[in-house]
PDB file of N, CA and C in Angstrom:
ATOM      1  N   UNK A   1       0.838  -1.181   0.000  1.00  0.00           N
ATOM      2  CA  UNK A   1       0.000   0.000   0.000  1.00  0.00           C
ATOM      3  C   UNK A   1       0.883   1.244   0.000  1.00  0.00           C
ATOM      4  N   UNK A   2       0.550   2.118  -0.988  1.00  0.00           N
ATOM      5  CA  UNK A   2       1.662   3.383  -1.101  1.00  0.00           C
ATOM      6  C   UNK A   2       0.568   4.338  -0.080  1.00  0.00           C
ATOM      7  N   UNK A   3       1.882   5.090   0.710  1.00  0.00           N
ATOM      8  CA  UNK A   3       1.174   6.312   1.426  1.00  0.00           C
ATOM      9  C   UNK A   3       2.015   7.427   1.075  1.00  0.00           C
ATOM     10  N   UNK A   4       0.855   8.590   0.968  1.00  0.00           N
ATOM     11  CA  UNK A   4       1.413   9.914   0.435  1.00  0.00           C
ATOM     12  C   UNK A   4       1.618  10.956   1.870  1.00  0.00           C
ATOM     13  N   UNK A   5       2.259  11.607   2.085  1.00  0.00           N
ATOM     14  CA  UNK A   5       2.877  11.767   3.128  1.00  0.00           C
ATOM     15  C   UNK A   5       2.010  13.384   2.810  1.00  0.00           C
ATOM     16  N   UNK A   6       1.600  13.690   3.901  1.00  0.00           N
ATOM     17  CA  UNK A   6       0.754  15.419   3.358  1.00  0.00           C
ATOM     18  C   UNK A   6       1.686  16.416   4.223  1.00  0.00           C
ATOM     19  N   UNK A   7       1.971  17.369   3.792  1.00  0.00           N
ATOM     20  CA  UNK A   7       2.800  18.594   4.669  1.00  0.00           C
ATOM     21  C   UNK A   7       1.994  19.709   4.673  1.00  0.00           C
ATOM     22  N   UNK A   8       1.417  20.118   5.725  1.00  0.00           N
ATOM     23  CA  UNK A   8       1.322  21.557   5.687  1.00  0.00           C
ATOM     24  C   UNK A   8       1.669  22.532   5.847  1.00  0.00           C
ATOM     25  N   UNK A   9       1.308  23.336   4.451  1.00  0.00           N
ATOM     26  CA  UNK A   9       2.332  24.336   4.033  1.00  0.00           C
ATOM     27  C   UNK A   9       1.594  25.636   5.067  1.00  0.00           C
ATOM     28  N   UNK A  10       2.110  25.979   6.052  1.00  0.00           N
ATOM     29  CA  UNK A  10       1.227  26.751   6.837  1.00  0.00           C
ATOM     30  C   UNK A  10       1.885  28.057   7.083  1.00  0.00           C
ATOM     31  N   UNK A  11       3.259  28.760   6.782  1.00  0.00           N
ATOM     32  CA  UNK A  11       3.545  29.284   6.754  1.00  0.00           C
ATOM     33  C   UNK A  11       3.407  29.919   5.430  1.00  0.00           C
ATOM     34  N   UNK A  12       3.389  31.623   5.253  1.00  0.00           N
ATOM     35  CA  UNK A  12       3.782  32.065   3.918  1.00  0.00           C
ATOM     36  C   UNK A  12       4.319  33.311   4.556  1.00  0.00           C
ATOM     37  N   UNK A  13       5.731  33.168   3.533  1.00  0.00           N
ATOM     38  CA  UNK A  13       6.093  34.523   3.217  1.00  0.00           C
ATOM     39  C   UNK A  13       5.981  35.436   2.253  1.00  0.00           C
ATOM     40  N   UNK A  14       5.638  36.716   2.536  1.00  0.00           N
ATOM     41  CA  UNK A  14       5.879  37.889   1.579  1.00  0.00           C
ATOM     42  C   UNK A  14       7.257  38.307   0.820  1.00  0.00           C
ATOM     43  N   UNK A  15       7.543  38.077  -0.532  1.00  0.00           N
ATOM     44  CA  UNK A  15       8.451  38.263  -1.235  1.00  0.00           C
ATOM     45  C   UNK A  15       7.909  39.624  -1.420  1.00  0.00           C
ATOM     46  N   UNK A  16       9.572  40.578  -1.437  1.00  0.00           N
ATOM     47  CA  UNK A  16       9.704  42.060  -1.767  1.00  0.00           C
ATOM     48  C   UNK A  16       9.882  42.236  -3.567  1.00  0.00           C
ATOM     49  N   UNK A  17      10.136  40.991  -4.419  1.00  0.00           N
ATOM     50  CA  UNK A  17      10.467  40.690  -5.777  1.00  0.00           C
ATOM     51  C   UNK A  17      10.017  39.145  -6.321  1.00  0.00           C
ATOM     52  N   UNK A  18       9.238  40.144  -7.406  1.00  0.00           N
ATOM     53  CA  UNK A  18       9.408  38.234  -8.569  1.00  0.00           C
ATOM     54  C   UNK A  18      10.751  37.727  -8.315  1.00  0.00           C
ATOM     55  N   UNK A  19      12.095  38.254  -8.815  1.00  0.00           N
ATOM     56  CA  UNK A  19      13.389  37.551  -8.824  1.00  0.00           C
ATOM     57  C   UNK A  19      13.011  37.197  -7.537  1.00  0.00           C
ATOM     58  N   UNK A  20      13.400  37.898  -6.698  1.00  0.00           N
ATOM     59  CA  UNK A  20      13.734  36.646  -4.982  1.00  0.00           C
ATOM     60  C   UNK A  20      12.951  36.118  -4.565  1.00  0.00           C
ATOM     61  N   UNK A  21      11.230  36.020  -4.763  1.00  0.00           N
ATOM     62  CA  UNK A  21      10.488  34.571  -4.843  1.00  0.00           C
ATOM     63  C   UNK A  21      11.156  33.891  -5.597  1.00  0.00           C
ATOM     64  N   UNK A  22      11.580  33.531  -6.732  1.00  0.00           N
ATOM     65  CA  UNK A  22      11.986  32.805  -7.834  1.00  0.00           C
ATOM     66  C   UNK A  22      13.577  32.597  -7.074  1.00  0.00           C
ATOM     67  N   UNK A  23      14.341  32.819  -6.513  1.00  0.00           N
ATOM     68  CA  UNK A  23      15.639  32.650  -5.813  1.00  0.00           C
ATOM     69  C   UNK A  23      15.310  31.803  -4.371  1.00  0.00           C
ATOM     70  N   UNK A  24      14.656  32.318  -3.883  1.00  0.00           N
ATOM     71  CA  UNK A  24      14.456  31.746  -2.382  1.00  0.00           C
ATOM     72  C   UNK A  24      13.880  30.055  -2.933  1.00  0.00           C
ATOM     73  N   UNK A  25      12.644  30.375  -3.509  1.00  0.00           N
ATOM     74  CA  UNK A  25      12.106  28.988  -4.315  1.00  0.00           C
ATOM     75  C   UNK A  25      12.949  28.149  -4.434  1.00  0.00           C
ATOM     76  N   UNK A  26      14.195  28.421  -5.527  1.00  0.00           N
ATOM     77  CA  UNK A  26      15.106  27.850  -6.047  1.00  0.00           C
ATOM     78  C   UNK A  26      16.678  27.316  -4.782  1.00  0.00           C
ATOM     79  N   UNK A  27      16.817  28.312  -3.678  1.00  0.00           N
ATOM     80  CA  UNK A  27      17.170  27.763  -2.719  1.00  0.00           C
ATOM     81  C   UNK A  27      16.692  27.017  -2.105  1.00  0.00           C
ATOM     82  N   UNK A  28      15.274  27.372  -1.377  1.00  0.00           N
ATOM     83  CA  UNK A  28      14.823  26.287  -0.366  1.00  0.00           C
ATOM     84  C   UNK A  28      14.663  24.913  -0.739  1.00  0.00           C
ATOM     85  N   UNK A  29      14.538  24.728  -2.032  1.00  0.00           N
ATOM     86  CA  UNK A  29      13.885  23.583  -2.642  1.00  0.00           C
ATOM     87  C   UNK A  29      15.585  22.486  -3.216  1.00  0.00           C
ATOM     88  N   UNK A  30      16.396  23.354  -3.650  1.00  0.00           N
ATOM     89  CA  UNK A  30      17.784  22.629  -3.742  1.00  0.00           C
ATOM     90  C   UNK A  30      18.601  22.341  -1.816  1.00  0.00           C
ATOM     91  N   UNK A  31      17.677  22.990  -0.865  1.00  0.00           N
ATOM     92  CA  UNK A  31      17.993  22.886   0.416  1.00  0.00           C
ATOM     93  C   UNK A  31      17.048  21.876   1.025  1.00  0.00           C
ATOM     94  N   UNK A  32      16.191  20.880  -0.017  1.00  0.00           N
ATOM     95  CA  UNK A  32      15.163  19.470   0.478  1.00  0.00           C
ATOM     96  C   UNK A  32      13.952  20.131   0.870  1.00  0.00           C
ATOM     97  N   UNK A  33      13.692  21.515   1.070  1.00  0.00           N
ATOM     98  CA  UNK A  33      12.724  21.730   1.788  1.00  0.00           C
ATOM     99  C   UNK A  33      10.965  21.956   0.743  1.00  0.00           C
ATOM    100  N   UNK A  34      10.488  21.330   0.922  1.00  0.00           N
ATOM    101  CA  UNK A  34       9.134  21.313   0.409  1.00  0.00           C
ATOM    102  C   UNK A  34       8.443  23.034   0.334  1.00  0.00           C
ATOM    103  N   UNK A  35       8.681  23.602  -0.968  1.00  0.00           N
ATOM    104  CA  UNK A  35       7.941  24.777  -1.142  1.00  0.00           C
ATOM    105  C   UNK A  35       6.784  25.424  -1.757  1.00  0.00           C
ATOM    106  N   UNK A  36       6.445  25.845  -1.824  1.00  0.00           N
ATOM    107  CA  UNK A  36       5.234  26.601  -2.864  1.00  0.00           C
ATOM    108  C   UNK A  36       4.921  28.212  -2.769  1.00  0.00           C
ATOM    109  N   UNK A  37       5.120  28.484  -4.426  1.00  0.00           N
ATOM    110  CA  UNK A  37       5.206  29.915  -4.570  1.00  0.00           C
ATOM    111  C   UNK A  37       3.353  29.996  -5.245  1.00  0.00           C
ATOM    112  N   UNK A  38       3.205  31.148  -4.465  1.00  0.00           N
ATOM    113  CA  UNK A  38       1.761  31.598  -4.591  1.00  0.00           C
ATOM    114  C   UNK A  38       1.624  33.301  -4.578  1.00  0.00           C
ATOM    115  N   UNK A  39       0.453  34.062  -6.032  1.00  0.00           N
ATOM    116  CA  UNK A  39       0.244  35.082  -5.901  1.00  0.00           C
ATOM    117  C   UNK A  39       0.021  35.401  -4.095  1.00  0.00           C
ATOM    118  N   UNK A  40       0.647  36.711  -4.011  1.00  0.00           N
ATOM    119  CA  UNK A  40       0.068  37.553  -2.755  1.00  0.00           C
ATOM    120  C   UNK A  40      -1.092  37.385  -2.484  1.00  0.00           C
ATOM    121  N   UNK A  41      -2.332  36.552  -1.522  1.00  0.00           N
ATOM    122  CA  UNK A  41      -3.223  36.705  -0.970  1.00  0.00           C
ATOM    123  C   UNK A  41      -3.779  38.309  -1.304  1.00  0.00           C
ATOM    124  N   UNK A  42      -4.955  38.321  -1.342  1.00  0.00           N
ATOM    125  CA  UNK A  42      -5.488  39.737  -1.488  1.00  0.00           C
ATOM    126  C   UNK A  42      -5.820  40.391  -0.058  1.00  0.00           C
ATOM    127  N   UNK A  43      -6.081  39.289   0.946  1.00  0.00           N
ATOM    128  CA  UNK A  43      -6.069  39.948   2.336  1.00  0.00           C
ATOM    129  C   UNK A  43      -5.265  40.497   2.676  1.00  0.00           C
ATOM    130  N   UNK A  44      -4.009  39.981   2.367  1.00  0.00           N
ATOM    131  CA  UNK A  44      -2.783  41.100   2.770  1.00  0.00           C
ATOM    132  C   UNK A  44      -1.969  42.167   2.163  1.00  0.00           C
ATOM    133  N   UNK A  45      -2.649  41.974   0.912  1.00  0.00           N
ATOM    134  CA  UNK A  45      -1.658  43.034  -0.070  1.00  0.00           C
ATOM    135  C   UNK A  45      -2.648  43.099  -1.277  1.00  0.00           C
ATOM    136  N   UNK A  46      -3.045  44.070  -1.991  1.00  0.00           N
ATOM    137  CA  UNK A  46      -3.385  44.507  -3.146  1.00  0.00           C
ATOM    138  C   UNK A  46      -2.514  44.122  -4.117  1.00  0.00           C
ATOM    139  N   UNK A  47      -1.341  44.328  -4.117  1.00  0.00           N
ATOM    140  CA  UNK A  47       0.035  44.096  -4.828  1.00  0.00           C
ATOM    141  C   UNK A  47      -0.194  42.575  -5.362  1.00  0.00           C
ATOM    142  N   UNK A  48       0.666  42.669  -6.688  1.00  0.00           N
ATOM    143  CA  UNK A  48       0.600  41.625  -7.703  1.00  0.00           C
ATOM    144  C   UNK A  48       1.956  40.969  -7.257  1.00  0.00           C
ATOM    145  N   UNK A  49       2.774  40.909  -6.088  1.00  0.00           N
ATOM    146  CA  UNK A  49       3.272  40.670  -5.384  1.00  0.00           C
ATOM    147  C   UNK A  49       3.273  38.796  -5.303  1.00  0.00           C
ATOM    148  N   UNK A  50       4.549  37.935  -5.030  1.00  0.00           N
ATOM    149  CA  UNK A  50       4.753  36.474  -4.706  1.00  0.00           C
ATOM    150  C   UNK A  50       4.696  36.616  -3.265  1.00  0.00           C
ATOM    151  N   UNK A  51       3.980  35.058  -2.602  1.00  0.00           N
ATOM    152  CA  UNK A  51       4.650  34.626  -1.518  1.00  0.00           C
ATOM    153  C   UNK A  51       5.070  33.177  -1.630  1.00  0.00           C
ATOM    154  N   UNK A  52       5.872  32.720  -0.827  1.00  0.00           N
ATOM    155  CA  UNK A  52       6.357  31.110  -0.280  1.00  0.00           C
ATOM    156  C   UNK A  52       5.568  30.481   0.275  1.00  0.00           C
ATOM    157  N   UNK A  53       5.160  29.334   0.630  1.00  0.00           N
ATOM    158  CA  UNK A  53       4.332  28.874   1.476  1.00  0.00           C
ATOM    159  C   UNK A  53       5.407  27.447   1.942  1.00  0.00           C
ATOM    160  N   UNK A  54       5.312  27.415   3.204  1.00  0.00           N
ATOM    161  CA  UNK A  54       6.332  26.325   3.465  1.00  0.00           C
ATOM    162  C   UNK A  54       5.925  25.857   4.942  1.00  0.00           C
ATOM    163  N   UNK A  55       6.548  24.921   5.378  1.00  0.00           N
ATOM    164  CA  UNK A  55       5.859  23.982   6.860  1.00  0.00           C
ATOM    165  C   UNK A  55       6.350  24.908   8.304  1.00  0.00           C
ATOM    166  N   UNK A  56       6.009  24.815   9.031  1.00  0.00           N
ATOM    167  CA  UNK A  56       6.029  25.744  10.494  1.00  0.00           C
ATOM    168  C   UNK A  56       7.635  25.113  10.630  1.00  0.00           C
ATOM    169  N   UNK A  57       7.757  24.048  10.752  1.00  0.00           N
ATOM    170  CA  UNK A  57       8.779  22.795  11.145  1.00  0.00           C
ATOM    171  C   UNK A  57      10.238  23.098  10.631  1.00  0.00           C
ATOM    172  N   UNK A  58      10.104  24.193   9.285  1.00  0.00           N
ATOM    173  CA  UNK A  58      11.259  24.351   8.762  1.00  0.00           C
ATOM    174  C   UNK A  58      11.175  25.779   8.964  1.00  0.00           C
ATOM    175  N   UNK A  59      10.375  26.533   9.831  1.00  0.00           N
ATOM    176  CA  UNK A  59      11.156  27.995   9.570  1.00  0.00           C
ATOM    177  C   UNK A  59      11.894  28.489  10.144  1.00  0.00           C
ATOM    178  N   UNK A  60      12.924  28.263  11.150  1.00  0.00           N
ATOM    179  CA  UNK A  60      13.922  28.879  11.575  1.00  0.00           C
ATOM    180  C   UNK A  60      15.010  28.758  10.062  1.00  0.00           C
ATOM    181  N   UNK A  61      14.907  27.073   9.515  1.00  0.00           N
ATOM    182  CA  UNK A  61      15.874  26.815   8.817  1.00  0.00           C
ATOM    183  C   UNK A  61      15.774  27.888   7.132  1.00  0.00           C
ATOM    184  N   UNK A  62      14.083  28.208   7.048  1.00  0.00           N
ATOM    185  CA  UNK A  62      13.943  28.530   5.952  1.00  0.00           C
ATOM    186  C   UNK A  62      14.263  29.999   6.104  1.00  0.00           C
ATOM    187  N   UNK A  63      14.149  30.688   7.104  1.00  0.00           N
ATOM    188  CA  UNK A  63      14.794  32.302   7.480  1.00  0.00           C
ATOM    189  C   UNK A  63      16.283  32.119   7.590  1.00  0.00           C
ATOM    190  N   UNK A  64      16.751  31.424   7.695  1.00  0.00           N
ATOM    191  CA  UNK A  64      18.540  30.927   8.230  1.00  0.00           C
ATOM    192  C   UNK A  64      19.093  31.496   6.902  1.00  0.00           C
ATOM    193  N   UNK A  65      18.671  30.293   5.819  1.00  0.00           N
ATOM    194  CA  UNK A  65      18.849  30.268   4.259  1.00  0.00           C
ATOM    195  C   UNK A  65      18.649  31.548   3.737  1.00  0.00           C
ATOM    196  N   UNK A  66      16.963  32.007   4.088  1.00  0.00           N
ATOM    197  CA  UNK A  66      17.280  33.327   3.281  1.00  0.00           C
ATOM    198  C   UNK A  66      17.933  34.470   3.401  1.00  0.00           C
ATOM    199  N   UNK A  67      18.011  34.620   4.746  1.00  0.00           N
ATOM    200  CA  UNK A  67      19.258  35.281   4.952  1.00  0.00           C
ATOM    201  C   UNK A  67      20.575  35.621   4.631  1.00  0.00           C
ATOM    202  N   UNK A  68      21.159  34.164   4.663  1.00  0.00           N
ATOM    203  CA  UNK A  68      22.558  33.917   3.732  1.00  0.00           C
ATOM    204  C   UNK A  68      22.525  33.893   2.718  1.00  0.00           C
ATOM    205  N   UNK A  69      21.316  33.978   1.842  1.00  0.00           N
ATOM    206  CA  UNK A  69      20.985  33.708   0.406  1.00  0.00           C
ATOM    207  C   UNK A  69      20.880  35.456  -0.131  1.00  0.00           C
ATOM    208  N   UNK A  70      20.873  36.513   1.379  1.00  0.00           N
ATOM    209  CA  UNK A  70      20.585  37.413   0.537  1.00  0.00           C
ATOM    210  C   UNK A  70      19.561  37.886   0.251  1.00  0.00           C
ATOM    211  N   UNK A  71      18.288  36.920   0.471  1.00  0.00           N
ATOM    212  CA  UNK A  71      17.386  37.007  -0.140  1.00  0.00           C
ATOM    213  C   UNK A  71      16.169  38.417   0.688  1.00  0.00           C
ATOM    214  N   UNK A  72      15.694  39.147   0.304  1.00  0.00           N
ATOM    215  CA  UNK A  72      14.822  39.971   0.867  1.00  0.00           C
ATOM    216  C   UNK A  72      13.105  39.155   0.887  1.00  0.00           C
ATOM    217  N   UNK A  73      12.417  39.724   1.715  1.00  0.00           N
ATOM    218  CA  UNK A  73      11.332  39.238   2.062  1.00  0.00           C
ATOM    219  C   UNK A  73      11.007  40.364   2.760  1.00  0.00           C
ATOM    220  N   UNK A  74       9.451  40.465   2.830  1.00  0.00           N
ATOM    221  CA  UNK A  74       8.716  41.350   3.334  1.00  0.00           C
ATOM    222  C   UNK A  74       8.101  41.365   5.332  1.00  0.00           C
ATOM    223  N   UNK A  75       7.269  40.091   5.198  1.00  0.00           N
ATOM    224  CA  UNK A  75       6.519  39.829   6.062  1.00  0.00           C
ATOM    225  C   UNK A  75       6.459  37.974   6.062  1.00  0.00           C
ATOM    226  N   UNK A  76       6.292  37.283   7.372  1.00  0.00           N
ATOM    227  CA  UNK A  76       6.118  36.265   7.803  1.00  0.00           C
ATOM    228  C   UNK A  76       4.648  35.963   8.595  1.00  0.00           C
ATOM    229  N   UNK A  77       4.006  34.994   7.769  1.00  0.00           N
ATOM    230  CA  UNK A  77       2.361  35.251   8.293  1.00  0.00           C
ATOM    231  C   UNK A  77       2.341  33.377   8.901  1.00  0.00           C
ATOM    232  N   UNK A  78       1.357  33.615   9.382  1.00  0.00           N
ATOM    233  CA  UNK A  78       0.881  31.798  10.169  1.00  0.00           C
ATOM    234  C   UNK A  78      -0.573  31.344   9.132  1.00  0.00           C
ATOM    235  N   UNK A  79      -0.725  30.382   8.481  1.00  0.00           N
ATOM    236  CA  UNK A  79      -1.964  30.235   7.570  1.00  0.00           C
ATOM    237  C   UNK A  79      -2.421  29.134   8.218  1.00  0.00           C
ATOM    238  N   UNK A  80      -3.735  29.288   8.584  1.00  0.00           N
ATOM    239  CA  UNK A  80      -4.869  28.513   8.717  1.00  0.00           C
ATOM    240  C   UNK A  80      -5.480  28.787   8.055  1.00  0.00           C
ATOM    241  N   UNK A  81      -6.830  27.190   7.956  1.00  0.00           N
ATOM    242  CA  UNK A  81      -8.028  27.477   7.385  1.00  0.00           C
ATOM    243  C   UNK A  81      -9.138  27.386   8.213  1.00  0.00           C
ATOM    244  N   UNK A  82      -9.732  28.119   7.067  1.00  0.00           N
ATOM    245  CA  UNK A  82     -10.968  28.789   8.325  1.00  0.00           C
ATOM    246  C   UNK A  82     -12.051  28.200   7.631  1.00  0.00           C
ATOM    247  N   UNK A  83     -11.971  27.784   5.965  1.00  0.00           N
ATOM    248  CA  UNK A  83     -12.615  27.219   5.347  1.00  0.00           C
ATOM    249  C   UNK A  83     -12.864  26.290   4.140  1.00  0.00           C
ATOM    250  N   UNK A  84     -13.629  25.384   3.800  1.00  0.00           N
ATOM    251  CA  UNK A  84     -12.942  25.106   2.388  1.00  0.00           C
ATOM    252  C   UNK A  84     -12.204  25.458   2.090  1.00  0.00           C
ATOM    253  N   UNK A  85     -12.407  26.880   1.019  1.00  0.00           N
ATOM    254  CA  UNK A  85     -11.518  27.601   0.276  1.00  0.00           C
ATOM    255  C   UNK A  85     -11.085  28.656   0.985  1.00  0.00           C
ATOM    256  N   UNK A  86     -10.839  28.971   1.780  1.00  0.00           N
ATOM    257  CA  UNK A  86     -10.270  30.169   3.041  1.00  0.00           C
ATOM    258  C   UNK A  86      -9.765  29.844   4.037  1.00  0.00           C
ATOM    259  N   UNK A  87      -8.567  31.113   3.888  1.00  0.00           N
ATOM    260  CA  UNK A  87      -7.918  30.945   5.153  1.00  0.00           C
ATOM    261  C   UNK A  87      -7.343  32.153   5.753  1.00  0.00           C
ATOM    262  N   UNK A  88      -6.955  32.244   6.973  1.00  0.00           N
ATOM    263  CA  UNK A  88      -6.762  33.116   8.180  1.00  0.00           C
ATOM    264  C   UNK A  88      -5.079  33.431   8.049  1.00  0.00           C
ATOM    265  N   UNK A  89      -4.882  34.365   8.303  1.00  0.00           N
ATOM    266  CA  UNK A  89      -3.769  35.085   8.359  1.00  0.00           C
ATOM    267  C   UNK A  89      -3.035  35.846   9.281  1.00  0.00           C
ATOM    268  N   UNK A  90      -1.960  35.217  10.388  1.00  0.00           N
ATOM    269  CA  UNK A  90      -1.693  35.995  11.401  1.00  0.00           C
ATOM    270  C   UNK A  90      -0.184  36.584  10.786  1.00  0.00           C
ATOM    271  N   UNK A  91      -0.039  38.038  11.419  1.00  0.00           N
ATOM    272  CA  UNK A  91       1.461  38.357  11.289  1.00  0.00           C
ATOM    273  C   UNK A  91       2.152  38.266  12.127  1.00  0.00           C
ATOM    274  N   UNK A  92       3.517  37.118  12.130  1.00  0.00           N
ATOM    275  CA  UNK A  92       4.064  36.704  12.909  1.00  0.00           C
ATOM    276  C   UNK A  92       5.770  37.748  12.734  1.00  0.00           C
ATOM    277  N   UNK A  93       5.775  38.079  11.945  1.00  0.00           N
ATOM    278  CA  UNK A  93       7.259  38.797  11.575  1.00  0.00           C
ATOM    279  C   UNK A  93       6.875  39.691  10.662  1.00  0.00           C
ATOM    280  N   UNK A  94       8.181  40.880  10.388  1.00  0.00           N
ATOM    281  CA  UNK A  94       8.049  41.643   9.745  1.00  0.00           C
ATOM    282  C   UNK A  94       9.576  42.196   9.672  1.00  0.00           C
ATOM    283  N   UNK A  95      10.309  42.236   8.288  1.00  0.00           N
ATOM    284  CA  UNK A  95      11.186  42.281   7.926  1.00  0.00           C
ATOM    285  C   UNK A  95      11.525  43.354   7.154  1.00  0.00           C
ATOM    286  N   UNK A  96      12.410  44.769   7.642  1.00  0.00           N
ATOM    287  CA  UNK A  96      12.479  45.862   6.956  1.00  0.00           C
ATOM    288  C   UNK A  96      13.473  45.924   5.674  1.00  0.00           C
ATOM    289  N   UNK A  97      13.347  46.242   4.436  1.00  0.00           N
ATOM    290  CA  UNK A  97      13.944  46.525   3.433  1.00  0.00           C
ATOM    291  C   UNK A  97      15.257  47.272   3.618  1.00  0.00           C
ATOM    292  N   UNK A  98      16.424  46.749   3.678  1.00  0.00           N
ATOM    293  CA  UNK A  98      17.695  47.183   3.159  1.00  0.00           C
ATOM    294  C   UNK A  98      17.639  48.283   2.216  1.00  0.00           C
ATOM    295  N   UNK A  99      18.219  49.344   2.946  1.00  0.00           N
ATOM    296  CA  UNK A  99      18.628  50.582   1.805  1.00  0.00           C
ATOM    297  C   UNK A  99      19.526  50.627   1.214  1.00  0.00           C
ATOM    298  N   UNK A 100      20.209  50.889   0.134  1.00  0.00           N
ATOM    299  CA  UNK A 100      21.239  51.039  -0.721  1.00  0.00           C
ATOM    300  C   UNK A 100      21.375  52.456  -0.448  1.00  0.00           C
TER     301      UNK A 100
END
């Protein structure tokens, strides 16, 4: 009997860029870690904006990475569902933009 192993992706982060969604993606995922890139929720942003969605279990490791990766990010939210198709959004972090 094959079993499919389910992860929930319950975390999402706010990407500050298409490129560094598309970088972080491309790290976390060459780093084993189970990811998923998704338009910005409209609850939290109007903006045509990426986020990550990734497991509670890996986020110290998945902030570790992006860090050393460089990578910018906006905001760190907690996702539940609240429904079928909906879900709840807490802000757990918030990450200020590097000035040049």
């Amino acid at each position: 009997m094959n079993r499919t192993t389910h992860v929930l992706l319950d975390r999402l982060l706010a990407i500050s860029s298409v490129q560094h969604a598309i970088k972080a993606e491309k790290l976390l995922q060459s780093a084993g870690i189970k990811v998923e890139m998704i338009p910005t929720p409209r609850q939290l942003s109007r903006s045509c904006g990426q986020c990550l969605l990734f497991a509670s279990g890996r986020q110290k490791e998945c902030l570790q990475l992006l860090t050393e990766g460089n990578i910018h990010w906006m905001a760190l939210y907690r996702r539940d569902r609240i429904a079928i198709n909906g879900w709840d959004y807490e802000k757990l972090a918030e990450r200020m933009e590097e000035t040049s």
